[in-house]
C-alpha atoms as a PDB file:
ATOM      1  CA  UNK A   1      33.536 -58.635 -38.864  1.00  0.00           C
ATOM      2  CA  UNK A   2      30.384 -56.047 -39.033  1.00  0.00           C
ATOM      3  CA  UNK A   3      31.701 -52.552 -40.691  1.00  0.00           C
ATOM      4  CA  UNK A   4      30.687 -49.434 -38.836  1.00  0.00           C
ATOM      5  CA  UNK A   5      28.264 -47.038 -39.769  1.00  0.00           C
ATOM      6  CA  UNK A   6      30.643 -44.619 -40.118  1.00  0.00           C
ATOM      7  CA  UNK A   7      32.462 -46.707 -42.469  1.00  0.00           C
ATOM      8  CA  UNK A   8      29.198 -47.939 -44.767  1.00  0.00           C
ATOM      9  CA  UNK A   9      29.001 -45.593 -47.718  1.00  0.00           C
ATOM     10  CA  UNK A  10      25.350 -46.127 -49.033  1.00  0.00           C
ATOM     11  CA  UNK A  11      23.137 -44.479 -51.158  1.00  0.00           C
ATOM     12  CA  UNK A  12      19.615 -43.428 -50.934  1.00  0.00           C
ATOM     13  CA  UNK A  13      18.534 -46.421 -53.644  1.00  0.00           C
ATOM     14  CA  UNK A  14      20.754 -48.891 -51.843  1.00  0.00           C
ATOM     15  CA  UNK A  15      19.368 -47.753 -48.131  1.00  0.00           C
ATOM     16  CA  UNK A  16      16.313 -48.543 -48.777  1.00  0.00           C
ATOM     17  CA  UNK A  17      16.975 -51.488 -51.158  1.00  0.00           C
ATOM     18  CA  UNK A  18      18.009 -53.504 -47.385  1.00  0.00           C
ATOM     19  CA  UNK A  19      14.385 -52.713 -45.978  1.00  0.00           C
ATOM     20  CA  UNK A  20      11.592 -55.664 -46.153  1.00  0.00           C
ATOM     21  CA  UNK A  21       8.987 -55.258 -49.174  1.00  0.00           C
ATOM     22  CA  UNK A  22       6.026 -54.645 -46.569  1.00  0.00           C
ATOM     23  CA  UNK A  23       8.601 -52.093 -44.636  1.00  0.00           C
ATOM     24  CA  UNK A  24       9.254 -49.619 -47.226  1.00  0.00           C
ATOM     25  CA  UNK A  25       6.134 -48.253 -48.857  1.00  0.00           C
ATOM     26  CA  UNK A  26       4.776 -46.794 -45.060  1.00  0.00           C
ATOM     27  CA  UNK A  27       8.568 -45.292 -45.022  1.00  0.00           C
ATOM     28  CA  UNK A  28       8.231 -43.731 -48.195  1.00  0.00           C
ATOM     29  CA  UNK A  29       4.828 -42.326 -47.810  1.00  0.00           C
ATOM     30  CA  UNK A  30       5.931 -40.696 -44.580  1.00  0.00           C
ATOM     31  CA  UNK A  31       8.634 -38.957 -46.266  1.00  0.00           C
ATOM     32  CA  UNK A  32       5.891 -38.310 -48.999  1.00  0.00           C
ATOM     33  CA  UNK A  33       4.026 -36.215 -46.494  1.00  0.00           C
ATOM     34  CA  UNK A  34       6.566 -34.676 -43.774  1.00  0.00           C
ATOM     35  CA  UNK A  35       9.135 -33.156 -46.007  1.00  0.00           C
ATOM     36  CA  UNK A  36       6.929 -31.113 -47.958  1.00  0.00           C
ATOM     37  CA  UNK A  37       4.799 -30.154 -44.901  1.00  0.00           C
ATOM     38  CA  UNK A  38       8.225 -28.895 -43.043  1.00  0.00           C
ATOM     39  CA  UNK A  39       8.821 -27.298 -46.192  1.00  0.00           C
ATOM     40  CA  UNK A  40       6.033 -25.371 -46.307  1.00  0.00           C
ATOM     41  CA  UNK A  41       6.051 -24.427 -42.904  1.00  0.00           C
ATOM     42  CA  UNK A  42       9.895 -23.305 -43.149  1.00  0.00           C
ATOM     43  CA  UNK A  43       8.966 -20.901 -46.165  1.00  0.00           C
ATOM     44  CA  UNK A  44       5.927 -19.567 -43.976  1.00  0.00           C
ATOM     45  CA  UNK A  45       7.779 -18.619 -41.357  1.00  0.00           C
ATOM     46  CA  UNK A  46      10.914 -16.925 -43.207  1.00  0.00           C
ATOM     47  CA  UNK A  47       8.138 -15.315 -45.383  1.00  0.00           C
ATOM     48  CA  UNK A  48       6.268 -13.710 -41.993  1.00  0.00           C
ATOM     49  CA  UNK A  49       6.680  -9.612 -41.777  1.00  0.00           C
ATOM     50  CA  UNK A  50       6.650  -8.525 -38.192  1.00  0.00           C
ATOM     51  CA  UNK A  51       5.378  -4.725 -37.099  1.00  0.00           C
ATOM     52  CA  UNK A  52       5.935  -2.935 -34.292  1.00  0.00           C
ATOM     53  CA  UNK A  53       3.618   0.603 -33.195  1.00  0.00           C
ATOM     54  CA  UNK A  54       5.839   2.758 -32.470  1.00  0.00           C
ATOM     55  CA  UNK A  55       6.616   6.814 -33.133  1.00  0.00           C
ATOM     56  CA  UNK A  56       8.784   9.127 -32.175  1.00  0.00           C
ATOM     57  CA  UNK A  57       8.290  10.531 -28.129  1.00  0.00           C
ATOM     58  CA  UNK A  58       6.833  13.808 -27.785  1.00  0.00           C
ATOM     59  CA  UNK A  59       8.880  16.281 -26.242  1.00  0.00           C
ATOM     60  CA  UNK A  60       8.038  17.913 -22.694  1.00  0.00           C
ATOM     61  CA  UNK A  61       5.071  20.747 -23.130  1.00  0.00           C
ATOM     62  CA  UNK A  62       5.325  24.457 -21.537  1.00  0.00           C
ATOM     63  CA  UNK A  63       2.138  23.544 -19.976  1.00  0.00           C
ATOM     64  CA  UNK A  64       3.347  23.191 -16.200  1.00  0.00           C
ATOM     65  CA  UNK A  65       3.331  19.480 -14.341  1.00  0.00           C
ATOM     66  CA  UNK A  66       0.549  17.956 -12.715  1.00  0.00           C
ATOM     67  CA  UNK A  67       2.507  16.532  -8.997  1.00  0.00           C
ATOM     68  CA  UNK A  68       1.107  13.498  -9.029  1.00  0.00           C
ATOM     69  CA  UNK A  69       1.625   9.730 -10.119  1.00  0.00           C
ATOM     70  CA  UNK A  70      -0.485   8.419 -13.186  1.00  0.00           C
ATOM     71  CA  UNK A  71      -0.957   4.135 -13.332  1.00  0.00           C
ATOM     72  CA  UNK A  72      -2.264   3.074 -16.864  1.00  0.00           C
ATOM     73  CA  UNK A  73      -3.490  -0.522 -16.435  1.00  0.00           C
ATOM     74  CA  UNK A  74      -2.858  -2.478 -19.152  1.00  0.00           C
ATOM     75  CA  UNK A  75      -5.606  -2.254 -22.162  1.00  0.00           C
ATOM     76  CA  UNK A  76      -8.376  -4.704 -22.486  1.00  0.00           C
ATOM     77  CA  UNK A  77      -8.789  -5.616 -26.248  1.00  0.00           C
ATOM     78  CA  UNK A  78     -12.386  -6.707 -27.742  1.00  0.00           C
ATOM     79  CA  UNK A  79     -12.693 -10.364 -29.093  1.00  0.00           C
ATOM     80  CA  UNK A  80     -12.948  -8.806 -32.277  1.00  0.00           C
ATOM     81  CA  UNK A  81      -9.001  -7.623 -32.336  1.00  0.00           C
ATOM     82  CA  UNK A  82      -6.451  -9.891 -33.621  1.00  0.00           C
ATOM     83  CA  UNK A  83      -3.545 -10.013 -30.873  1.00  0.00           C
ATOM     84  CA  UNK A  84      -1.535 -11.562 -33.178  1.00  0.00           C
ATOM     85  CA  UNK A  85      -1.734 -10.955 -36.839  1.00  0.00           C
ATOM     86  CA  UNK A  86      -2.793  -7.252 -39.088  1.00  0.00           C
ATOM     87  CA  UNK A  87      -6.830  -7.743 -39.308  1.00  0.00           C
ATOM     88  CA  UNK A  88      -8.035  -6.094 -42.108  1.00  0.00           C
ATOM     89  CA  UNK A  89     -12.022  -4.793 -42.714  1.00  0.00           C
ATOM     90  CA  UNK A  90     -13.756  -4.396 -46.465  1.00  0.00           C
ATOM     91  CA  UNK A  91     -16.640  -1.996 -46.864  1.00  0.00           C
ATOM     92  CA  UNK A  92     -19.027  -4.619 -45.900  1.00  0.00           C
ATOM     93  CA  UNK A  93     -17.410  -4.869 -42.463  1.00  0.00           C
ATOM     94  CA  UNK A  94     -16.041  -8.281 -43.205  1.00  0.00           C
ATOM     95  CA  UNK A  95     -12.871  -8.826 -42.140  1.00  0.00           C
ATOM     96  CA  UNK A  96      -9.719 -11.300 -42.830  1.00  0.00           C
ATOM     97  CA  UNK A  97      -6.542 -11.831 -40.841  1.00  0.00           C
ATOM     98  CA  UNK A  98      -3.209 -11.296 -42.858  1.00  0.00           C
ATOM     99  CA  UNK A  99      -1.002 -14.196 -41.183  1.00  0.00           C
ATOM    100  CA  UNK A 100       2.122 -13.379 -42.718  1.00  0.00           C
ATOM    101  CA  UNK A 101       1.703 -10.082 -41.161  1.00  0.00           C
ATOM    102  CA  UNK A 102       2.318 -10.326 -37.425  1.00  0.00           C
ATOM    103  CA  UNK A 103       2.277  -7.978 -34.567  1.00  0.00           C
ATOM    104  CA  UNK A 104       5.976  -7.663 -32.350  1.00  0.00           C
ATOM    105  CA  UNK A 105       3.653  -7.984 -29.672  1.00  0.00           C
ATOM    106  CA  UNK A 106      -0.099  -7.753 -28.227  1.00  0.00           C
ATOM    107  CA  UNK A 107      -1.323  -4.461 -29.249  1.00  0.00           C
ATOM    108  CA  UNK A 108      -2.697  -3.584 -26.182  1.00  0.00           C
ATOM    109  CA  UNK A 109       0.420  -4.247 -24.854  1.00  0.00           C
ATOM    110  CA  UNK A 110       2.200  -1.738 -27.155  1.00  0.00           C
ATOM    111  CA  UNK A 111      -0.593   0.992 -26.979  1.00  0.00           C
ATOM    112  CA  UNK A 112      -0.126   0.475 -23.352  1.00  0.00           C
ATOM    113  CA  UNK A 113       4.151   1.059 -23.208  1.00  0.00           C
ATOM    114  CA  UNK A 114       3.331   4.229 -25.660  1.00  0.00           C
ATOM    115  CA  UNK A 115       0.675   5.588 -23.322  1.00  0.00           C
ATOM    116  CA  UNK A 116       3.064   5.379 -20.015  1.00  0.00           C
ATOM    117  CA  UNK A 117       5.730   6.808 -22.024  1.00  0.00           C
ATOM    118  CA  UNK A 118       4.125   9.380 -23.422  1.00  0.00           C
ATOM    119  CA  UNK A 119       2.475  11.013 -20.274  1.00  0.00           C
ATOM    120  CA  UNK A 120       5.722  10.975 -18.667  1.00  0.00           C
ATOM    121  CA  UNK A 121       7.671  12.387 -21.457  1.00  0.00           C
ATOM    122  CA  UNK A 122       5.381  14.921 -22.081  1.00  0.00           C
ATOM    123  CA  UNK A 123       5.569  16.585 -18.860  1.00  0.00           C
ATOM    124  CA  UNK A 124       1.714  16.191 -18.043  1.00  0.00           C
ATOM    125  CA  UNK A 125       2.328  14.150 -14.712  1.00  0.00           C
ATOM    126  CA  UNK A 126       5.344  13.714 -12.307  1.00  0.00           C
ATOM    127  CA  UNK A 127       5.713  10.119 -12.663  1.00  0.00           C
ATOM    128  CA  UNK A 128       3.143   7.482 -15.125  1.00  0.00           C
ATOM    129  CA  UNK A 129       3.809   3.649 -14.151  1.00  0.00           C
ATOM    130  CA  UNK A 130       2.305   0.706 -15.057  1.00  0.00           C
ATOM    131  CA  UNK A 131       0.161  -1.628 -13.011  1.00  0.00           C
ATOM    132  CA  UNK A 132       3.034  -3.768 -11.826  1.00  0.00           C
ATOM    133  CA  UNK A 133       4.754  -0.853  -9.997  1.00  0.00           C
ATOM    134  CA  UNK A 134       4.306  -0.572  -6.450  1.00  0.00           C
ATOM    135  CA  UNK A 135       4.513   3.532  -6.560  1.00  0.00           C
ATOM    136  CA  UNK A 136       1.817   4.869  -4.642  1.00  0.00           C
ATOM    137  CA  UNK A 137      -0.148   6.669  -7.245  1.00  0.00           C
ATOM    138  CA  UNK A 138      -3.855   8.987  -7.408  1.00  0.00           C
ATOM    139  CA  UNK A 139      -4.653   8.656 -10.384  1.00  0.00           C
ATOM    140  CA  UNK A 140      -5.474   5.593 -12.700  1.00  0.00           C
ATOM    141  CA  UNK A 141      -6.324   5.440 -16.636  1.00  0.00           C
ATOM    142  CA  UNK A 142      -8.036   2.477 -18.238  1.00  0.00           C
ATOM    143  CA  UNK A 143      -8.781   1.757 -21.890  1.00  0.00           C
ATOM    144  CA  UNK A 144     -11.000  -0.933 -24.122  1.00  0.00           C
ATOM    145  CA  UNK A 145      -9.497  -1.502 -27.102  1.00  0.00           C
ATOM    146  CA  UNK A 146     -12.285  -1.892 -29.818  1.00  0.00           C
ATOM    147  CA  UNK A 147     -11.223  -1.896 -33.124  1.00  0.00           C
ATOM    148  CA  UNK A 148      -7.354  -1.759 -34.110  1.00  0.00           C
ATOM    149  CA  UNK A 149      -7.306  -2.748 -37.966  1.00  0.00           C
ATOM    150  CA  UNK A 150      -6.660  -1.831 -41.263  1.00  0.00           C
ATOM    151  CA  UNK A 151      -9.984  -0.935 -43.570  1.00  0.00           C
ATOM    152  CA  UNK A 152     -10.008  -1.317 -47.079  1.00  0.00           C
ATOM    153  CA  UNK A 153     -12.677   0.410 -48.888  1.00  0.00           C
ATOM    154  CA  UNK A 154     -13.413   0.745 -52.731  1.00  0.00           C
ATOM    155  CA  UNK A 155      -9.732   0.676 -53.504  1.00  0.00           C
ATOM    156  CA  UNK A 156      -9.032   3.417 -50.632  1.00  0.00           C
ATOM    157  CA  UNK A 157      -7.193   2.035 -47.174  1.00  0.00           C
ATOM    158  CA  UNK A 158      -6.868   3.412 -43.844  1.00  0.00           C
ATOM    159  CA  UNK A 159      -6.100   2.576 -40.474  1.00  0.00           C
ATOM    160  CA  UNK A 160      -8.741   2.536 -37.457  1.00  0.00           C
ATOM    161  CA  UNK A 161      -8.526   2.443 -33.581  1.00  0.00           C
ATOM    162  CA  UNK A 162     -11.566   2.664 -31.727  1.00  0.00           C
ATOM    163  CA  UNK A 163     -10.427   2.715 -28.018  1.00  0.00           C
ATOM    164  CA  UNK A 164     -12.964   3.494 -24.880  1.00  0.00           C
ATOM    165  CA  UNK A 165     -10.937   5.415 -22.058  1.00  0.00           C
ATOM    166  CA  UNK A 166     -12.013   6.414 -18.222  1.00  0.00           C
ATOM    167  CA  UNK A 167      -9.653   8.285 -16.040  1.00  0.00           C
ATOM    168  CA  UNK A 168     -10.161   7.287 -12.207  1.00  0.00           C
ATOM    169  CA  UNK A 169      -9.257   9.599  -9.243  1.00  0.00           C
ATOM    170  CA  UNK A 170      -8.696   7.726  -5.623  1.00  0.00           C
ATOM    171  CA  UNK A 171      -8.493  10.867  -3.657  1.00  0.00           C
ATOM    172  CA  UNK A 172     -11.757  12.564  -5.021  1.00  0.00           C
ATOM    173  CA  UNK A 173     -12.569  16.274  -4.462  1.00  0.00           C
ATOM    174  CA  UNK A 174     -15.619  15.288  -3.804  1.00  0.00           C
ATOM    175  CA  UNK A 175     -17.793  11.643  -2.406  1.00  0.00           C
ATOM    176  CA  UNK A 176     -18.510   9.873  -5.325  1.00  0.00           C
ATOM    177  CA  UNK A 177     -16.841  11.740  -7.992  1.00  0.00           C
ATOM    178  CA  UNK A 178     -13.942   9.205  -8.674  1.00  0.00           C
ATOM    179  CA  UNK A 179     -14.688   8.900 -12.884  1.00  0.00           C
ATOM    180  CA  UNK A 180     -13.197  12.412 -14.093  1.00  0.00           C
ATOM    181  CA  UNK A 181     -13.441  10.865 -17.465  1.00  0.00           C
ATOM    182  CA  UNK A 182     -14.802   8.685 -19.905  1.00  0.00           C
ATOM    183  CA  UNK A 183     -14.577   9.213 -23.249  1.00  0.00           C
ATOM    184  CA  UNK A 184     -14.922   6.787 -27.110  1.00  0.00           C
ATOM    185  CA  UNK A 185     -11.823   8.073 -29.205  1.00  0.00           C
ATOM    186  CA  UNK A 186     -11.957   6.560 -32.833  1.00  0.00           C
ATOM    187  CA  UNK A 187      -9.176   7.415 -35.213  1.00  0.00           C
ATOM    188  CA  UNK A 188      -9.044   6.576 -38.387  1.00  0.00           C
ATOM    189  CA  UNK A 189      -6.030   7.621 -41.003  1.00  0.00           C
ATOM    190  CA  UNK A 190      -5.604   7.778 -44.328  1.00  0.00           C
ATOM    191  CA  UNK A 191      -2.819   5.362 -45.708  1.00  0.00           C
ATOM    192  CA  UNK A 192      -1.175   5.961 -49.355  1.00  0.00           C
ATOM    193  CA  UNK A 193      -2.811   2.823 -50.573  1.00  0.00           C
ATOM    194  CA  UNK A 194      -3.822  -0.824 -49.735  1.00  0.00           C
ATOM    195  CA  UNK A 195      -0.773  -2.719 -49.137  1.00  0.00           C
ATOM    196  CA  UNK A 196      -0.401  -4.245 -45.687  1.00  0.00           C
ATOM    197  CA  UNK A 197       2.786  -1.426 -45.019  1.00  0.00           C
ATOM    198  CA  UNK A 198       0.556   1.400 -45.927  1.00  0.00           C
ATOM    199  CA  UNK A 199      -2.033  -0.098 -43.574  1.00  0.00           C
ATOM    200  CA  UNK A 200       0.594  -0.352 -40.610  1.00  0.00           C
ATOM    201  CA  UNK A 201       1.946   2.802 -41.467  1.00  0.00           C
ATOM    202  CA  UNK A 202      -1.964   4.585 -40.832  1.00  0.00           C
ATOM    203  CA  UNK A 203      -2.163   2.728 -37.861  1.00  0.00           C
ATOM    204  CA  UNK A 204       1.260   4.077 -36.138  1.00  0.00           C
ATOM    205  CA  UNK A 205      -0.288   7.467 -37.095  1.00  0.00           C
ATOM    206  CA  UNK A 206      -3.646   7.008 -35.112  1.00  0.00           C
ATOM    207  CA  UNK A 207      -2.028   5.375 -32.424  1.00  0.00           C
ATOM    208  CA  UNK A 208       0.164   8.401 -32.261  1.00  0.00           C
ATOM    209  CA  UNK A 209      -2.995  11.019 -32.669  1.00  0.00           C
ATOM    210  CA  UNK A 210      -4.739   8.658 -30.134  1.00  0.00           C
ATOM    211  CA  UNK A 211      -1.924   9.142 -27.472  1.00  0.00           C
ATOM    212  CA  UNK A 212      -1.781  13.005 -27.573  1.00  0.00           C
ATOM    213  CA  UNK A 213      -5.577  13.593 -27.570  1.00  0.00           C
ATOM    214  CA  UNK A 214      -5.977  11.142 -24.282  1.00  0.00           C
ATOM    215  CA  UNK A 215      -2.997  12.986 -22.909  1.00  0.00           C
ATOM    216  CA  UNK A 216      -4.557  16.764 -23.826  1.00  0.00           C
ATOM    217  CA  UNK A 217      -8.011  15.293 -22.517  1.00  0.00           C
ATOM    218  CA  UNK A 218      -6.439  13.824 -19.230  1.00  0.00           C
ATOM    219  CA  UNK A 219      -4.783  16.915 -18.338  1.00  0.00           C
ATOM    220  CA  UNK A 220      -7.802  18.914 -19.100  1.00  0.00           C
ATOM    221  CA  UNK A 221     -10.163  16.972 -16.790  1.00  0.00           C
ATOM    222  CA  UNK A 222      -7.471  17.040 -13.907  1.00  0.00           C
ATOM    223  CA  UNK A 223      -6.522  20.426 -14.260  1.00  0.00           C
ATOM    224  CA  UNK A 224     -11.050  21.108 -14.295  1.00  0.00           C
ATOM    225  CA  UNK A 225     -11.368  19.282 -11.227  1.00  0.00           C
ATOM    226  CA  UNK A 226      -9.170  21.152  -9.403  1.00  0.00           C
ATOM    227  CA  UNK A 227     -10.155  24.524  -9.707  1.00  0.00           C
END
């Protein structure tokens, strides 16, 4: 009668005892090299920290409503920025990607969600969607991310976004004068040192600075335009 499996009670040593001579070193080897690789790759991915840009929403201004809709297509990034991982720059503009510090998502795709959110809680337009919503909408703002990273200089950090912005009107004043704005912001804020966190930290503060000084500049050029 064969035992079951269920029933066989062997050992490691005794396992592979049962396997031919010419069988059992390519069995071993495999184990030599797959359990330490999963093992690494386990401890890698517990060991990843994962960031998110985000900051508090500003609260509506006095500053009265422009009664229109805003549409912020999504940001175009630069080859240069890391969509995944915290890129960080030396003095000598050479720069290294930190892979066990990740982004929560494509930063464009954050800097985006903060932009529509922002106009709209602010007060500075009736309604701000994004490029999937089928609102009817005047006015359209479109950014180039080109730098988004964290800069390490002689022992000093700090965090720097470089971002290229036009603002595009679609029931112009006047033939020809669609582009009421374009305009290079580049932020760059101190962090308390070095580390990764600190460099994160600096670059929720830019992206925060960033946000109100294309929302101040926005309303500015409408507001010009129509008078």
């Amino acid at each position: 009668m064969v035992q079951p499996w269920s029933e066989k009670k062997l050992g490691l040593k005794q396992y592979f005892s049962d396997f031919p001579y010419d069988r059992k070193w390519p069995v071993l080897l495999l184990f030599a090299f797959v359990i330490p690789f999963y093992g690494c790759a386990l401890w890698s991915k517990d060991s990843v920290v994962f960031h998110a840009i985000n900051y508090p929403a500003p609260k509506p201004t006095n500053e009265s409503t422009i009664p229109e809709t805003i549409m912020v297509y999504r940001f175009l990034m630069d080859s240069s920025v890391d969509t995944h991982y915290l890129l960080i720059s030396d003095q000598n503009s050479k720069s290294k990607v930190l892979t066990n510090h990740a982004w929560t998502e494509d930063p464009s795709v954050m800097l985006t969600a903060l932009a529509i959110r922002d106009l709209e809680s602010s007060g500075a337009f009736q309604k701000a969607v994004d490029q999937t919503s089928n609102v009817p909408y005047r006015y359209a703002l479109e950014g180039a991310i080109k730098k988004f990273e964290g800069v390490v200089n002689k022992a000093k950090g700090s965090g720097l976004i470089e971002v290229e912005v036009k603002l595009i009107d679609f029931e112009p004043r006047s033939v020809g004068k669609n582009q009421l704005m374009k305009k290079d912001y580049v932020i760059e804020t101190l962090s308390a040192d070095t580390s990764p966190e600190s460099l994160v930290k600096a670059l929720k503060q830019g992206a925060n600075e960033l946000s109100e000084k294309i929302r101040n500049d926005v309303r500015k050029s409408v507001t010009q335009d129509s008078q």
